[in-house]
Protein backbone atom coordinates (compact mmCIF):
# COMPACT_ATOMS: atom_id res chain seq x y z
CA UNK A 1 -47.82 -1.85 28.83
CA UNK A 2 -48.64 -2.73 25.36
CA UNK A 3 -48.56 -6.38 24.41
CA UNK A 4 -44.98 -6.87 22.94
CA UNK A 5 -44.59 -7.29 19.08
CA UNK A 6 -43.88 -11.37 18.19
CA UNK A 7 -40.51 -11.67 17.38
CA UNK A 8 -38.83 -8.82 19.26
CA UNK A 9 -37.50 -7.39 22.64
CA UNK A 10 -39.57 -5.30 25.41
CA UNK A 11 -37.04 -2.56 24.10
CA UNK A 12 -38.22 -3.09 20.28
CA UNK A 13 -35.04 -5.26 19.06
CA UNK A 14 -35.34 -8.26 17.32
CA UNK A 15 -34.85 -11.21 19.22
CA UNK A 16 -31.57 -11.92 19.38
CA UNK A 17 -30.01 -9.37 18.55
CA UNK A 18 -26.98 -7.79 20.50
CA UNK A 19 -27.58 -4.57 22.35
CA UNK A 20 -27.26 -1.32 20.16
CA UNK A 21 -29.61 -2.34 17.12
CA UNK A 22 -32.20 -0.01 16.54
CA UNK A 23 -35.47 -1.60 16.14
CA UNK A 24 -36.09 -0.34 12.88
CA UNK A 25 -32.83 -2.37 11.52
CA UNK A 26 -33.98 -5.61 9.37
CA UNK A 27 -31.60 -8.29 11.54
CA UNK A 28 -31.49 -11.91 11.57
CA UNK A 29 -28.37 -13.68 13.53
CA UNK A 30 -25.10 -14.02 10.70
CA UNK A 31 -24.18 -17.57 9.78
CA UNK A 32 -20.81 -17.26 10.80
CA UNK A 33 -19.93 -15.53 14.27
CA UNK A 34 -16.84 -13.29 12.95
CA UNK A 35 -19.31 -10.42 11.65
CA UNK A 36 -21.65 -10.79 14.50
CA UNK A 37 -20.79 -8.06 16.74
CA UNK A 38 -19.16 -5.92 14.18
CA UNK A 39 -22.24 -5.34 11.62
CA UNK A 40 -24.93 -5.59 14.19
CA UNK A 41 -23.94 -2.75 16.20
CA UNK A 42 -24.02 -0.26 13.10
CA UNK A 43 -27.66 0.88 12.53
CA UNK A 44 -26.30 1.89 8.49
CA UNK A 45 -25.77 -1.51 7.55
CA UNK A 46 -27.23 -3.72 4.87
CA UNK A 47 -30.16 -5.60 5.40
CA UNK A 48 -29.12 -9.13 5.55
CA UNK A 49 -31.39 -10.37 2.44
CA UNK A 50 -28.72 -7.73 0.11
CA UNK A 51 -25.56 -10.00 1.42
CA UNK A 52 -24.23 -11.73 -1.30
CA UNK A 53 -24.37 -16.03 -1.17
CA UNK A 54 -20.93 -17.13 -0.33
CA UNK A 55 -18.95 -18.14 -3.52
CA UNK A 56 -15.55 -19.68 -3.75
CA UNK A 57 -14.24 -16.72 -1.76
CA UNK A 58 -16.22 -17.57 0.93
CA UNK A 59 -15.73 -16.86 4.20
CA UNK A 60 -13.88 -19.14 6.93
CA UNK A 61 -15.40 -20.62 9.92
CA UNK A 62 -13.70 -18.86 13.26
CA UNK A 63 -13.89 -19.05 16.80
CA UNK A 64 -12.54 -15.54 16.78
CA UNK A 65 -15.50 -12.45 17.84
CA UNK A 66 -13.47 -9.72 17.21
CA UNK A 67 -11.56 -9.32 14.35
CA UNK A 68 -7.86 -7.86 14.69
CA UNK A 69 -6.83 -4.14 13.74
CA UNK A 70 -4.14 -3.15 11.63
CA UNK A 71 -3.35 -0.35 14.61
CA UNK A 72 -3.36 -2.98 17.24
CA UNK A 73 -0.14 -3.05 19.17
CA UNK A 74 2.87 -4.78 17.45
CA UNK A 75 1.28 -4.46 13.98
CA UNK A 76 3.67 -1.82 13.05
CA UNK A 77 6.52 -4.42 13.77
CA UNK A 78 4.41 -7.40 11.66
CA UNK A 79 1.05 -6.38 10.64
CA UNK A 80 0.81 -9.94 7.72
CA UNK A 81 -0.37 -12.09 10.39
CA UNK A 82 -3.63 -9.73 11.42
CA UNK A 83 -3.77 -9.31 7.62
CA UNK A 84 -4.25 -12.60 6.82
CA UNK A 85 -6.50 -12.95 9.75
CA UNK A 86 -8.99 -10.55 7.93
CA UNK A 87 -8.40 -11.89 4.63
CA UNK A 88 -9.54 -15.45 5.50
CA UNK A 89 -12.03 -14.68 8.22
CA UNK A 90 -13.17 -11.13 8.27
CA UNK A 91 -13.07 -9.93 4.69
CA UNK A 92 -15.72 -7.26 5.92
CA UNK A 93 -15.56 -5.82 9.14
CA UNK A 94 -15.64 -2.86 10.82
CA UNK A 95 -12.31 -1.62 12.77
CA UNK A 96 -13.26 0.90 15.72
CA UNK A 97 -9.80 2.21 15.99
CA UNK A 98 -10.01 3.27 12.17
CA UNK A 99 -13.43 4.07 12.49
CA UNK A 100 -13.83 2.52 9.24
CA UNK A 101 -14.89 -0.52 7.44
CA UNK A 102 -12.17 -2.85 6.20
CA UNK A 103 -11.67 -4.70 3.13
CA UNK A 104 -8.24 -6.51 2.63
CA UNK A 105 -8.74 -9.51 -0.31
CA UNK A 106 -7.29 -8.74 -2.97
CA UNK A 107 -10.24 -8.50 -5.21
CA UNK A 108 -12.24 -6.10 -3.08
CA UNK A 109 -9.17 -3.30 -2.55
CA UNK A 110 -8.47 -3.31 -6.77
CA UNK A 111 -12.12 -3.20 -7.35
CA UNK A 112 -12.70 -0.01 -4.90
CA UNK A 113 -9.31 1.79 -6.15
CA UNK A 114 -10.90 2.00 -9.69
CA UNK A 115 -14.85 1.93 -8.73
CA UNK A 116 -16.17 4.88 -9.53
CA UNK A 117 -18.61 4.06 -6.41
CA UNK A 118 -15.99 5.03 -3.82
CA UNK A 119 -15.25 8.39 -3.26
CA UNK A 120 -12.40 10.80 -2.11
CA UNK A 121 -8.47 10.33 -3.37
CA UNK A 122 -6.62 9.13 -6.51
CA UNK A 123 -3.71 7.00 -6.76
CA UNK A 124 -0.83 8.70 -8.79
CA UNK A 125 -1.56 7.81 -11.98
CA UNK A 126 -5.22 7.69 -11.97
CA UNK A 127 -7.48 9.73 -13.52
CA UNK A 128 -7.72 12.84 -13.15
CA UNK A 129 -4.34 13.11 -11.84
CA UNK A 130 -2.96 10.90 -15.22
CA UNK A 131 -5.14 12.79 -18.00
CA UNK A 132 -2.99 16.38 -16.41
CA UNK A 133 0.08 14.91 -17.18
CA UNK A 134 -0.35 13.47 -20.58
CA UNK A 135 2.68 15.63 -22.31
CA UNK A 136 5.34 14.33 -20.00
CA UNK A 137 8.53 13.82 -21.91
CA UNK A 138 9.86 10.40 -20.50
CA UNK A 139 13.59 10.97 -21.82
CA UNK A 140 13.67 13.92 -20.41
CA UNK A 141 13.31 12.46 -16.99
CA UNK A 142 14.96 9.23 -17.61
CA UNK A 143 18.38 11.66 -18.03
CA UNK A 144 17.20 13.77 -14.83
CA UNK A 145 16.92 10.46 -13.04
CA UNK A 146 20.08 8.82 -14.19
CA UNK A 147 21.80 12.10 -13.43
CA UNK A 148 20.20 13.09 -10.09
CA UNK A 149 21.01 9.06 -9.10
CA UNK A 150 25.17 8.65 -10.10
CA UNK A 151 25.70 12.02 -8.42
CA UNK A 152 24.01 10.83 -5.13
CA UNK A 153 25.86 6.92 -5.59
CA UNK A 154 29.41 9.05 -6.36
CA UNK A 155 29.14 10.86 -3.17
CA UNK A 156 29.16 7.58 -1.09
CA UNK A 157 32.58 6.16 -2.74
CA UNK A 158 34.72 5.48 -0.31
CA UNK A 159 32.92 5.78 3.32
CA UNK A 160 33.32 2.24 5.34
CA UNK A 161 29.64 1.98 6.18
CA UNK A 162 26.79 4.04 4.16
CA UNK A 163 22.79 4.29 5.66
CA UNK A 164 21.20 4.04 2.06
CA UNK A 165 18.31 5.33 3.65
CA UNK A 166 19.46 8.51 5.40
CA UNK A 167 22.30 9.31 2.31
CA UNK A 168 20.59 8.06 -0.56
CA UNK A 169 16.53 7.47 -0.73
CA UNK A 170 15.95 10.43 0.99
CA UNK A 171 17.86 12.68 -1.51
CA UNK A 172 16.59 11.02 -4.59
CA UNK A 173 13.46 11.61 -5.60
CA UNK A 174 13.44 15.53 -4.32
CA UNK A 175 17.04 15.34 -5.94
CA UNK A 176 15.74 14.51 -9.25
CA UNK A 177 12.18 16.66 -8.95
CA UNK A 178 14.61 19.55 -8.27
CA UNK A 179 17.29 19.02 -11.25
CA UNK A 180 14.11 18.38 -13.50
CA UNK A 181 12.77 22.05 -12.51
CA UNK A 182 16.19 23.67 -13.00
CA UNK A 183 17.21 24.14 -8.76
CA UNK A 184 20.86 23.98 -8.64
CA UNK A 185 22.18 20.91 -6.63
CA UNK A 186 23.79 22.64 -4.12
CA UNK A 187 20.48 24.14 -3.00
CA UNK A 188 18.77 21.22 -3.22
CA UNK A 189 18.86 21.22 0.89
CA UNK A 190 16.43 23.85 0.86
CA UNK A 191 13.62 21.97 -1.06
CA UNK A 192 10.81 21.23 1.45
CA UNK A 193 10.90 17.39 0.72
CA UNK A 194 7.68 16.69 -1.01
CA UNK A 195 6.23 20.28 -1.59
CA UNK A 196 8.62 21.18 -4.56
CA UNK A 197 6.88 23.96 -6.21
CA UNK A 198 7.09 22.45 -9.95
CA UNK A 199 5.05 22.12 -13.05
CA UNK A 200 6.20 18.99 -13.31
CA UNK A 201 5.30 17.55 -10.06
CA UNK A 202 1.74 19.20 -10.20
CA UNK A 203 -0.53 17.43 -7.91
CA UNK A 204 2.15 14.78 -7.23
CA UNK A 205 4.46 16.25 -5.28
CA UNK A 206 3.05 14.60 -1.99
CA UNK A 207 4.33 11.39 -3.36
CA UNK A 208 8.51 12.41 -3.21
CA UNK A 209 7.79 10.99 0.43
CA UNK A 210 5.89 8.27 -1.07
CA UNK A 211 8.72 7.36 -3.36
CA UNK A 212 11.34 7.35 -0.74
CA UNK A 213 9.79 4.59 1.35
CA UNK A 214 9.19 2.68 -1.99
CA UNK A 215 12.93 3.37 -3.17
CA UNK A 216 14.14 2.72 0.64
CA UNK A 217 12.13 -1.07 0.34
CA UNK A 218 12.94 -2.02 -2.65
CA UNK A 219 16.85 -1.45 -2.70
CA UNK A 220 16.65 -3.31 0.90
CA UNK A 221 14.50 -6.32 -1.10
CA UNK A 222 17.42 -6.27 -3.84
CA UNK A 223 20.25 -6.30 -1.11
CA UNK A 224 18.77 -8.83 1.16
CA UNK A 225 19.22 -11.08 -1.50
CA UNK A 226 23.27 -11.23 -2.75
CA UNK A 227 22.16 -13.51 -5.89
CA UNK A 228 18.95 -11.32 -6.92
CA UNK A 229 21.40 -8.57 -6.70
CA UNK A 230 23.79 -9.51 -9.02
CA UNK A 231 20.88 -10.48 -11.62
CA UNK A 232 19.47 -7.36 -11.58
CA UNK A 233 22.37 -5.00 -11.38
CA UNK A 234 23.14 -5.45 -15.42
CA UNK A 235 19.73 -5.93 -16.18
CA UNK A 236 17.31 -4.72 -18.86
CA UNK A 237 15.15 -2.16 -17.57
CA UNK A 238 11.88 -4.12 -18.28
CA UNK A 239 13.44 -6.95 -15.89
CA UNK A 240 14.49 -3.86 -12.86
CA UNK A 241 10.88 -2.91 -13.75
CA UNK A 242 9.35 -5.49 -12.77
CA UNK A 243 11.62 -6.33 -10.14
CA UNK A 244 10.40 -2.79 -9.11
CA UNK A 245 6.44 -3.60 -9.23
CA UNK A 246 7.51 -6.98 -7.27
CA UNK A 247 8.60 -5.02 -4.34
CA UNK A 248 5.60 -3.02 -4.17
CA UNK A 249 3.41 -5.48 -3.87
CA UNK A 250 5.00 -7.61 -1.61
CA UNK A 251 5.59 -4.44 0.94
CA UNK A 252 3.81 -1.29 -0.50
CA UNK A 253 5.05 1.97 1.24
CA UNK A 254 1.16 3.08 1.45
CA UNK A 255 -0.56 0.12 3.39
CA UNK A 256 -3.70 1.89 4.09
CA UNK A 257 -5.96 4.16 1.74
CA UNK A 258 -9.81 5.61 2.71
CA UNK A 259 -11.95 6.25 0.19
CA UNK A 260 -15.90 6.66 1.02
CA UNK A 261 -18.57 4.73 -0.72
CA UNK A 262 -21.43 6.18 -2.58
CA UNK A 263 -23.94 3.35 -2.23
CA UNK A 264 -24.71 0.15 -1.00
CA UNK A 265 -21.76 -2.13 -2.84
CA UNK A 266 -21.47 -5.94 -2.30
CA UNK A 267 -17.89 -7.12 -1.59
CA UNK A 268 -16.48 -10.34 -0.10
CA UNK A 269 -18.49 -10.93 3.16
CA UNK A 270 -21.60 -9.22 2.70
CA UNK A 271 -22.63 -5.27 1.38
CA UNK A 272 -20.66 -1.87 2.00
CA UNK A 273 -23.46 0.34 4.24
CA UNK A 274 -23.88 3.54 1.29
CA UNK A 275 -21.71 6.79 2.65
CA UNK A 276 -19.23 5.47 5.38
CA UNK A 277 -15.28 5.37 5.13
CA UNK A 278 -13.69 2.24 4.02
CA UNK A 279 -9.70 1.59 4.93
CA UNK A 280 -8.50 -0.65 1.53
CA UNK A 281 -5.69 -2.95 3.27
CA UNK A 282 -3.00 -2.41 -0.02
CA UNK A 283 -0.75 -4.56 2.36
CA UNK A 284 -3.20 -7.36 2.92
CA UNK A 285 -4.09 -7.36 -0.89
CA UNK A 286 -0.78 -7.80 -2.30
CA UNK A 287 -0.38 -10.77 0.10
CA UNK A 288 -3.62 -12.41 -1.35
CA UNK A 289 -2.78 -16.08 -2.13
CA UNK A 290 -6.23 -16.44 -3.96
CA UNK A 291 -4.49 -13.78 -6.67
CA UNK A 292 -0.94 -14.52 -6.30
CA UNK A 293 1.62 -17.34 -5.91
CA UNK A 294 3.96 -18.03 -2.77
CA UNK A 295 2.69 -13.74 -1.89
CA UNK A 296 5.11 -13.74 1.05
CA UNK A 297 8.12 -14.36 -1.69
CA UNK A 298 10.06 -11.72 -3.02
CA UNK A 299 10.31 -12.74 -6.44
CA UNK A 300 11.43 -10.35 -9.33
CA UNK A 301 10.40 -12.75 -12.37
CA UNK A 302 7.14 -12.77 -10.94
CA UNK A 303 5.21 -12.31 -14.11
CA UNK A 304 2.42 -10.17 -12.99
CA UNK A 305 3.14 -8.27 -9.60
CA UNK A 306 -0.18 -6.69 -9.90
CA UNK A 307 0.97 -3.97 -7.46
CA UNK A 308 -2.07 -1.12 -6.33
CA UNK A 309 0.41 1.71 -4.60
CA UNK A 310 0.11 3.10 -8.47
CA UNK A 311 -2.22 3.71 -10.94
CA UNK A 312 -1.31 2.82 -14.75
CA UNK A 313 -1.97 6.06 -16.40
CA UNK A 314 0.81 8.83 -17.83
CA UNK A 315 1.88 10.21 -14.27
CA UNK A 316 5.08 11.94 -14.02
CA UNK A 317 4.89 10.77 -9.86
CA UNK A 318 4.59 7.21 -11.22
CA UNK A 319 7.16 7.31 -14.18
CA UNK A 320 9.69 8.83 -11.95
CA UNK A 321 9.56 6.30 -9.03
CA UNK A 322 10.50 3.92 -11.52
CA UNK A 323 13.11 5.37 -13.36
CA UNK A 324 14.62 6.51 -9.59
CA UNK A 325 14.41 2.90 -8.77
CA UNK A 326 15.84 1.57 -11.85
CA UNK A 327 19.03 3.80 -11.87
CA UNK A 328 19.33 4.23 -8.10
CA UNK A 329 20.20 0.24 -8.42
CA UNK A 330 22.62 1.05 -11.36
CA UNK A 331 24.52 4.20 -10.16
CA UNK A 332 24.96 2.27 -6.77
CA UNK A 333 26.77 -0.71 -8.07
CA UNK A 334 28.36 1.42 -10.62
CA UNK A 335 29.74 3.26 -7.77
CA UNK A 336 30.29 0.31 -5.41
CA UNK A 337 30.93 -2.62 -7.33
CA UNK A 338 30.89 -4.47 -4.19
CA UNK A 339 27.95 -3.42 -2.35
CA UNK A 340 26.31 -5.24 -0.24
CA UNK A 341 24.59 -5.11 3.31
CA UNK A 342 26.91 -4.29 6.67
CA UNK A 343 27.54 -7.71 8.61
CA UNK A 344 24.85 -9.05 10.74
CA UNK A 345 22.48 -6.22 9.24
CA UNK A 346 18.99 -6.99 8.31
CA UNK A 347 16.53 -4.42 6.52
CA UNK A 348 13.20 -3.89 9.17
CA UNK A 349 10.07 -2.29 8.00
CA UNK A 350 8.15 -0.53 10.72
CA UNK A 351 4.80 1.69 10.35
CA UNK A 352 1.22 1.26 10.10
CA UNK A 353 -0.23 3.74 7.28
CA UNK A 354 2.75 3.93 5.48
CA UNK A 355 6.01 1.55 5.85
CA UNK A 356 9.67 1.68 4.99
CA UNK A 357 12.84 0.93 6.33
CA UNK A 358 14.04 3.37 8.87
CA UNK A 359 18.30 2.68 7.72
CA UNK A 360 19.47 0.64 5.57
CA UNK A 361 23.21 -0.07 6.05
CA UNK A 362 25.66 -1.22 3.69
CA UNK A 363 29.42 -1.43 2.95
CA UNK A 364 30.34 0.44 0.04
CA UNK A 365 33.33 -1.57 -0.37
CA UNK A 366 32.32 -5.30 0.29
């Protein structure tokens, strides 16, 4: 047997390191245990010299070895408390059950939306999906929207108790992508719910589920929340609009995006391996309190609700969820003046990748 290298394992691994580590893979044992296990047992890592120094960001001391997964059991009830979990102690990690690496601080998920250094999807309203929709005429679908929204509100009048979410959200946005394209409303029922074939939908028409979830959330943030209600219902539409971006960040209806990086890229934690999926925890980011006050607060003056489900370019998918929202609130209590939520009724968000309220039921009449 040959006389064993200083410094490393009979089976070549440097000593100390867990099992699984090539012996080709520069190691040295983490100053903090929460990465230990996680980045040691991938041979594509980062050699420990290219992790960043921690900064005010840093890191948090934990007793916890594994870090928890958004798909864990339960999470689709509550996932907040595993995301600020990984926020605070494992702002890097790698989740087997994703099979990706995680980031979920705020600063990290904006960053890799826009960083031309991840790979693979676009947010509507990002390039290039934005720069194809540049001769959108807003009016046009501010009318559609206000239209599409009063006939859906009108058709509620007078019903004791009304699911929002089953009569309403889920008629909406297909509602007012098929009244935009010319489809008569009484064969709007045949639309396949986000595959309307329609120049004006182009490569947005995946989102009409999208913006039901969004539309679903944010008229059950509004209702939850009799004063809030009554502020917004006469509002301006810059107010309702932000009211609008508000609710997306506090509970985005996309939670979890992939994109795929094309290099090594240094993020909170330590460095991105190059070419390996990384889940962006939108959920987990909009709860950031490093970027945002109170996060857990709904709060529509918030002045800058920062929300990531949406890009900020000319998209019609973007324009359109918030015109929906804005006069899906004002057809509503045009409709109902008294609306509010059924007694003893509380809005409940379930899902993991994407999440919405499954009903959302309200008296019509007060």
């Amino acid at each position: 047997m040959s006389e064993q290298q200083a410094g490393r394992l009979p089976d070549g691994r440097p000593e100390g390191a867990p099992d699984g580590v090539p012996g080709d893979v520069p190691w040295r044992r983490p100053d903090r245990a929460p990465w230990r296990d996680l980045w040691a047992a991938l041979p594509a890592m980062a050699p420990a010299s290219a992790r960043p120094s921690p900064g005010p960001g840093a890191v948090r001391p934990s007793a916890r070895r594994v870090a928890p997964s958004p798909l864990a059991p339960g999470a689709a009830r509550d996932p907040y408390r595993a995301y600020r979990v990984l926020r605070e102690e494992f702002p890097l990690t790698h989740d087997p059950l994703l099979r990706a690496w995680v980031l979920s601080r705020y600063a990290d998920v904006a960053g890799a939306l826009t960083d031309p250094r991840f790979t693979h999807g676009h947010r509507p309203g990002d390039p290039p999906c934005a720069q194809t929709h540049t001769d959108i005429d807003e009016a046009e679908l501010r009318a559609v929207a206000e239209r599409t929204a009063f006939v859906l509100a009108h058709r509620l009048v007078g019903r004791p108790l009304v699911d929002l979410v089953a009569d309403f959200c889920r008629w909406l946005p297909a509602g007012t992508v098929a009244a935009a394209v010319g489809v008569p409303y009484r064969d709007m029922m045949r639309l396949v719910r986000g595959r309307a074939a329609s120049a004006l939908a182009g490569q947005c028409t995946g989102q009409i589920a999208v913006r039901e979830k969004a539309l679903a959330g944010f008229l059950a943030d509004v209702l939850s929340d009799p004063e809030q209600a009554a502020a917004l219902r006469d509002a301006p539409s810059e107010l309702v609009a932000r009211a609008w971006a508000e609710s997306l960040r506090r509970e985005p209806p996309v939670q979890i995006v992939l994109r795929r990086t094309r290099g090594e890229i240094p993020v909170s934690g330590g460095v991105l391996p190059s070419g390996v999926p990384v889940a962006l925890l939108l959920g987990a980011a909009g709860r950031d309190p490093e970027r945002f006050r109170e996060p857990d607060r709904f709060d529509p003056g918030r002045d800058d609700p920062a929300q990531l489900t949406y890009g900020g370019g000319p998209c019609p998918a973007v324009t359109l969820a918030a015109l929906e929202a804005e006069y899906a609130l004002r057809a509503l209590f045009a409709a109902m003046p008294r609306l509010r939520l059924a007694d003893g009724f509380r809005p409940r968000r379930t899902g993991v990748v994407t999440r919405a309220p499954r009903s959302l039921v309200v008296r019509p009449g007060g």
